[in-house]
PDB file of N, CA and C in Angstrom:
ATOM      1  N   UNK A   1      -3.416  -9.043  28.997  1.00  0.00           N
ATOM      2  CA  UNK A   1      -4.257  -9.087  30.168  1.00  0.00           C
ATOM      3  C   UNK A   1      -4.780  -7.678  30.451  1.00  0.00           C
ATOM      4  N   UNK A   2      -5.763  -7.426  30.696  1.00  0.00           N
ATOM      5  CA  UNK A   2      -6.617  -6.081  31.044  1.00  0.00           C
ATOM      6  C   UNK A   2      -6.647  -6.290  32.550  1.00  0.00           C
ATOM      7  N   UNK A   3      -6.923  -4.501  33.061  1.00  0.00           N
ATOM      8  CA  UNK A   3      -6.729  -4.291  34.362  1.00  0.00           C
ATOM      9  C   UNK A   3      -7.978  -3.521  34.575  1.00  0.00           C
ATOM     10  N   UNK A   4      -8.445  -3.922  35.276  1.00  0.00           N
ATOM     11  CA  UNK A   4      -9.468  -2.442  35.751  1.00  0.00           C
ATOM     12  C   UNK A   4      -9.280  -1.513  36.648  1.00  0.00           C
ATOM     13  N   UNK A   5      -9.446  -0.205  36.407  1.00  0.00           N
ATOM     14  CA  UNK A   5      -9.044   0.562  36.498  1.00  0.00           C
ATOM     15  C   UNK A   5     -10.208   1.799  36.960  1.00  0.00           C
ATOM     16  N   UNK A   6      -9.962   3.144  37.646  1.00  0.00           N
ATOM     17  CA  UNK A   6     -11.384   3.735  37.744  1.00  0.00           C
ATOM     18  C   UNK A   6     -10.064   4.939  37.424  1.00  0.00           C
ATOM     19  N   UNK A   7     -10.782   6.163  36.776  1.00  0.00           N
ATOM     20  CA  UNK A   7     -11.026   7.194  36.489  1.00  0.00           C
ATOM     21  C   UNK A   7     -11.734   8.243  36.668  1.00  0.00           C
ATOM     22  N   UNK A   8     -11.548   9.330  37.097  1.00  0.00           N
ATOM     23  CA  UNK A   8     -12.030  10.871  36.965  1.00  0.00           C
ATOM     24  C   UNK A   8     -12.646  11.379  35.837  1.00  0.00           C
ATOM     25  N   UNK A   9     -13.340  11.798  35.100  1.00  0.00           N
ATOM     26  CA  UNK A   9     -13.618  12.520  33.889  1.00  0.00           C
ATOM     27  C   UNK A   9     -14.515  13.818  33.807  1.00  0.00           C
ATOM     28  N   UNK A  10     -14.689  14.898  33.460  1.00  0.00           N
ATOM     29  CA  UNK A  10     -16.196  15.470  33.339  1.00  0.00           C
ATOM     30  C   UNK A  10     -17.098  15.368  32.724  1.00  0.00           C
ATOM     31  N   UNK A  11     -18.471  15.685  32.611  1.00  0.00           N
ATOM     32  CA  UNK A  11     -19.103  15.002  32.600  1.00  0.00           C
ATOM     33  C   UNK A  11     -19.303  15.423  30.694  1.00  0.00           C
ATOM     34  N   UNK A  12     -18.823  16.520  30.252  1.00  0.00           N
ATOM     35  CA  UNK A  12     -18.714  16.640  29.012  1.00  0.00           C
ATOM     36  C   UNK A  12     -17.894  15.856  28.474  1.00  0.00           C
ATOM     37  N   UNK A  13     -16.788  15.210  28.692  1.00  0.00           N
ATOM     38  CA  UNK A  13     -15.926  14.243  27.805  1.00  0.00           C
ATOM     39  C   UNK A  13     -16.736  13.359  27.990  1.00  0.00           C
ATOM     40  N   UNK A  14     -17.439  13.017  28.558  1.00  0.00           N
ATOM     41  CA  UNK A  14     -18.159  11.398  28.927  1.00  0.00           C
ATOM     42  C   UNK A  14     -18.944  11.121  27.863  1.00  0.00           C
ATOM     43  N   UNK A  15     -19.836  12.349  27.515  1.00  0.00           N
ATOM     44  CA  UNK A  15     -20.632  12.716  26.787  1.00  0.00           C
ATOM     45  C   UNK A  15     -20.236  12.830  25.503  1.00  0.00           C
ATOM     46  N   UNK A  16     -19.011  13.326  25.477  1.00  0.00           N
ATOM     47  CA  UNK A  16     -18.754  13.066  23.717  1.00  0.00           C
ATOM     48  C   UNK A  16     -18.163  11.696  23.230  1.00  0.00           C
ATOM     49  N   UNK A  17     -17.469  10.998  24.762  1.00  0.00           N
ATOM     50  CA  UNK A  17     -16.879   9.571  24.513  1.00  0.00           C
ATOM     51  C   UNK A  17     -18.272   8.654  23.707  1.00  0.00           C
ATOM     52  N   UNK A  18     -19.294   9.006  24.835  1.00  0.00           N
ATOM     53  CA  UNK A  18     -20.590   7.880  24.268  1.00  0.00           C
ATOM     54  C   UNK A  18     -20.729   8.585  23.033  1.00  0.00           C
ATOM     55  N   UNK A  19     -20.722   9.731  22.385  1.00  0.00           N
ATOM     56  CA  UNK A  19     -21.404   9.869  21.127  1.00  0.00           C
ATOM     57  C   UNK A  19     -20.690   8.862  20.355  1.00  0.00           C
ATOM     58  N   UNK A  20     -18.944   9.203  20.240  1.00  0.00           N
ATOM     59  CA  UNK A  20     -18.256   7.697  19.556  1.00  0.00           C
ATOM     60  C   UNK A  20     -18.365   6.826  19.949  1.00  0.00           C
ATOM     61  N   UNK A  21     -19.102   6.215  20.486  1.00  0.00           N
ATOM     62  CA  UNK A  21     -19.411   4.829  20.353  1.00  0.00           C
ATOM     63  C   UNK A  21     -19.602   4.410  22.464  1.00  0.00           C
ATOM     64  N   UNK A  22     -20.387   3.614  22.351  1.00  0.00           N
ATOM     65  CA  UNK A  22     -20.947   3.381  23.750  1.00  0.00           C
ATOM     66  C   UNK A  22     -20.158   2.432  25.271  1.00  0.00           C
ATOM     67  N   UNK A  23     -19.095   1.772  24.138  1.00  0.00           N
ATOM     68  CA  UNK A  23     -17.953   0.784  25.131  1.00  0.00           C
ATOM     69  C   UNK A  23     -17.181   2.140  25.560  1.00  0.00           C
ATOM     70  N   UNK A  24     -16.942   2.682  26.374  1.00  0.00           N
ATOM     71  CA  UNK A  24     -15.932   4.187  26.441  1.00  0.00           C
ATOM     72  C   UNK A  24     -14.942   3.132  26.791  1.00  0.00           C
ATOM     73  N   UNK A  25     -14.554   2.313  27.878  1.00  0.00           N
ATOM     74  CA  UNK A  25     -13.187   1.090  27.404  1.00  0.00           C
ATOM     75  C   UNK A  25     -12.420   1.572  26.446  1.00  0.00           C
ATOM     76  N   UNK A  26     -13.621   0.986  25.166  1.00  0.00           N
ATOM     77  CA  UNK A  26     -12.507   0.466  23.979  1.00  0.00           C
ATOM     78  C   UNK A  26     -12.569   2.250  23.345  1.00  0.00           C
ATOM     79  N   UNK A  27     -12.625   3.080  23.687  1.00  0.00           N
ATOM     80  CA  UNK A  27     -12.728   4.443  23.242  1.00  0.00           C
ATOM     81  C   UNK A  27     -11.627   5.157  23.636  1.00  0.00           C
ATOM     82  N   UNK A  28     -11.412   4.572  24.930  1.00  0.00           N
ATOM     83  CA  UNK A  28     -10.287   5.293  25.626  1.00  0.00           C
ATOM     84  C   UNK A  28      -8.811   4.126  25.471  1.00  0.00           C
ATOM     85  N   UNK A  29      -9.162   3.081  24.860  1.00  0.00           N
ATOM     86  CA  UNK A  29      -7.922   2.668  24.946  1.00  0.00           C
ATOM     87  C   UNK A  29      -7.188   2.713  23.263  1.00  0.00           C
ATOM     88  N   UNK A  30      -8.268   3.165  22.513  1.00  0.00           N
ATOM     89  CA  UNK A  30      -7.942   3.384  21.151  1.00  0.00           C
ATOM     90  C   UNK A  30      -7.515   4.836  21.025  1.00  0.00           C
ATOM     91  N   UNK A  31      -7.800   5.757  22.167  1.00  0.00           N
ATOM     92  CA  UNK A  31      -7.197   6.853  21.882  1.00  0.00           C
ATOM     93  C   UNK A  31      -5.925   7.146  22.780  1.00  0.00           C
ATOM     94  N   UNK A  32      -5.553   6.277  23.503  1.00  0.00           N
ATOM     95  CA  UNK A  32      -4.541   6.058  24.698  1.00  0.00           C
ATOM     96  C   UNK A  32      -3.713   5.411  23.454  1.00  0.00           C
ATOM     97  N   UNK A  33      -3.595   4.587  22.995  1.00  0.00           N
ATOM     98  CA  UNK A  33      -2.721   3.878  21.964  1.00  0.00           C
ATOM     99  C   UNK A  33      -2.797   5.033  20.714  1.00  0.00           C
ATOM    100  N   UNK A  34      -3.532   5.437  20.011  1.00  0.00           N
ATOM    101  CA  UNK A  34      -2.722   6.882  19.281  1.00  0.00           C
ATOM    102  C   UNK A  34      -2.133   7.735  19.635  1.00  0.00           C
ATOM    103  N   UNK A  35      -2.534   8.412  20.678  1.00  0.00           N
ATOM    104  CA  UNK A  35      -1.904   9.240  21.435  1.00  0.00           C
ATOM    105  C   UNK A  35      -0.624   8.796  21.618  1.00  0.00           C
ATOM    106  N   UNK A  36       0.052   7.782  22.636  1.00  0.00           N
ATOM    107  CA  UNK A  36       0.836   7.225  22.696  1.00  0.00           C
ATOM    108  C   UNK A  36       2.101   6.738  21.582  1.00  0.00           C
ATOM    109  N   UNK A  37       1.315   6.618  20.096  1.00  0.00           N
ATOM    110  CA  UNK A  37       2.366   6.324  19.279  1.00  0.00           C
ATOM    111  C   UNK A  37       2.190   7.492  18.606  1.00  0.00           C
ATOM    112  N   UNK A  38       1.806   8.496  18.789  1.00  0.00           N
ATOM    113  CA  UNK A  38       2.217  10.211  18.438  1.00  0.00           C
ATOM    114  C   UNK A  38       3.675  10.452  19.328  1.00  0.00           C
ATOM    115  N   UNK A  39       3.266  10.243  20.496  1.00  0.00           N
ATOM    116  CA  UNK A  39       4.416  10.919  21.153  1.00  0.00           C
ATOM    117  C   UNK A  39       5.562   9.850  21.212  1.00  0.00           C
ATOM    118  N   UNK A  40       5.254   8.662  20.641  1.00  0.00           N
ATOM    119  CA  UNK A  40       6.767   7.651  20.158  1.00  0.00           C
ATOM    120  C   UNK A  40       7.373   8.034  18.594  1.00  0.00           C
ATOM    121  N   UNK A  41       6.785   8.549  17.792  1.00  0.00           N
ATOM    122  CA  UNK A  41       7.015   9.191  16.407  1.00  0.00           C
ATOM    123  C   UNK A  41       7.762  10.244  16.870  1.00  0.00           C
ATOM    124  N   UNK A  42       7.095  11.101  17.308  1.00  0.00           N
ATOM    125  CA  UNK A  42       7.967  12.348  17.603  1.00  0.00           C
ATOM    126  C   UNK A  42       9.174  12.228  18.638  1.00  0.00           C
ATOM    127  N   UNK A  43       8.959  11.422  19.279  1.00  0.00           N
ATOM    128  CA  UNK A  43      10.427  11.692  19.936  1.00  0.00           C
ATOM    129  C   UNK A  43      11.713  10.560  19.417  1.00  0.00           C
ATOM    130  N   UNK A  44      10.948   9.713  18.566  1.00  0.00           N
ATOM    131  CA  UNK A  44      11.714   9.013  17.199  1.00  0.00           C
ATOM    132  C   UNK A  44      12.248   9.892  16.296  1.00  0.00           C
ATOM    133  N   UNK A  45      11.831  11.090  15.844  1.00  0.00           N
ATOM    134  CA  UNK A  45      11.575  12.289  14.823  1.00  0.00           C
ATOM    135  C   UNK A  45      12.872  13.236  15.561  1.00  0.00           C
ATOM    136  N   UNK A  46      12.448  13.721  16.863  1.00  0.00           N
ATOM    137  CA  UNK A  46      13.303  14.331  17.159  1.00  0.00           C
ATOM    138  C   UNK A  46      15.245  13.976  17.571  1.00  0.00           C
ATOM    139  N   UNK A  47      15.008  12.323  17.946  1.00  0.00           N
ATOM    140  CA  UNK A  47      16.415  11.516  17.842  1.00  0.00           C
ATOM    141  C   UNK A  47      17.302  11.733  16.607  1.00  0.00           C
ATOM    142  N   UNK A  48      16.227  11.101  15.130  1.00  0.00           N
ATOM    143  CA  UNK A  48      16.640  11.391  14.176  1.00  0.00           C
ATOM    144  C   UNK A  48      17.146  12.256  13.620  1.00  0.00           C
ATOM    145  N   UNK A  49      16.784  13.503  13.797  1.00  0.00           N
ATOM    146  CA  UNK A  49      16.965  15.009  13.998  1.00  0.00           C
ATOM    147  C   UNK A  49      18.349  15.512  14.636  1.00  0.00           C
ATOM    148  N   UNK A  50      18.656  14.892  15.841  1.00  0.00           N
ATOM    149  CA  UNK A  50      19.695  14.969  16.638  1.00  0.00           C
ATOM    150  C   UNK A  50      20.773  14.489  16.051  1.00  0.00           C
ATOM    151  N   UNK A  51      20.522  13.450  15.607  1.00  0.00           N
ATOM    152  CA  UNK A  51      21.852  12.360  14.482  1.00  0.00           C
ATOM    153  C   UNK A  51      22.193  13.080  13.347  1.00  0.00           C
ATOM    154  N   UNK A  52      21.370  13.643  12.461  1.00  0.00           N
ATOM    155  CA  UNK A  52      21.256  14.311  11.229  1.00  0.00           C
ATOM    156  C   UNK A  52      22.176  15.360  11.679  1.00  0.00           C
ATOM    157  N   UNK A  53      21.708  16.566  12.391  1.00  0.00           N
ATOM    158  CA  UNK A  53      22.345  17.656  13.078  1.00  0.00           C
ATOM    159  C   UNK A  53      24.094  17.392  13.555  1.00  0.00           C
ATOM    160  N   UNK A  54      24.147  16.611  14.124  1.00  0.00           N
ATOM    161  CA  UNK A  54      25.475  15.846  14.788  1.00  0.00           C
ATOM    162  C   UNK A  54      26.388  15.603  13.227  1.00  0.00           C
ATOM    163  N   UNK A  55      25.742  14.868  12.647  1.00  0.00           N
ATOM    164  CA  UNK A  55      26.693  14.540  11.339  1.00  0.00           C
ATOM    165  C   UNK A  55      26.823  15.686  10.848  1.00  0.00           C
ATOM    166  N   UNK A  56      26.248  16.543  10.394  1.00  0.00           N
ATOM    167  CA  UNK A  56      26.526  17.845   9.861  1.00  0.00           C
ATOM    168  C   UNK A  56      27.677  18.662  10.142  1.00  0.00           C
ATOM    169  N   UNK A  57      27.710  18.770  11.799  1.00  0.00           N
ATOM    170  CA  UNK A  57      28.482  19.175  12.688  1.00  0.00           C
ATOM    171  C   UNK A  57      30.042  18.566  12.727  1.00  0.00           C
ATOM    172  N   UNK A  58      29.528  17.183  12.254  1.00  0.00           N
ATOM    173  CA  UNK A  58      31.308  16.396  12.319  1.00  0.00           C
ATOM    174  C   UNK A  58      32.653  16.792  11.054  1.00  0.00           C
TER     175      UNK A  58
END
């Protein structure tokens, strides 16, 4: 289910959103969902990291 929603922006991001493509929607929710599974990798990355480290330690 989609929500609508309003936003702030300047007027230069707006401007480069429409150059990629003219729905800014589906612009911003395709870069909200990468973004988003960047910072689920990495803090997956850094858990892993923690476990690795820990066993070392035991």
């Amino acid at each position: 289910m989609r929500v609508k929603t309003s936003i702030t922006l300047p007027k230069q991001l707006l401007s480069r959103l429409d150059r990629v493509d003219k729905n800014r929607s589906a612009v911003l929710e395709r870069a909200a969902v990468a973004y988003l599974t960047q910072l689920e990798r990495q803090a997956r990355g850094l858990k892993d990291i923690a476990i690795i480290i820990a066993m070392l330690n035991a």
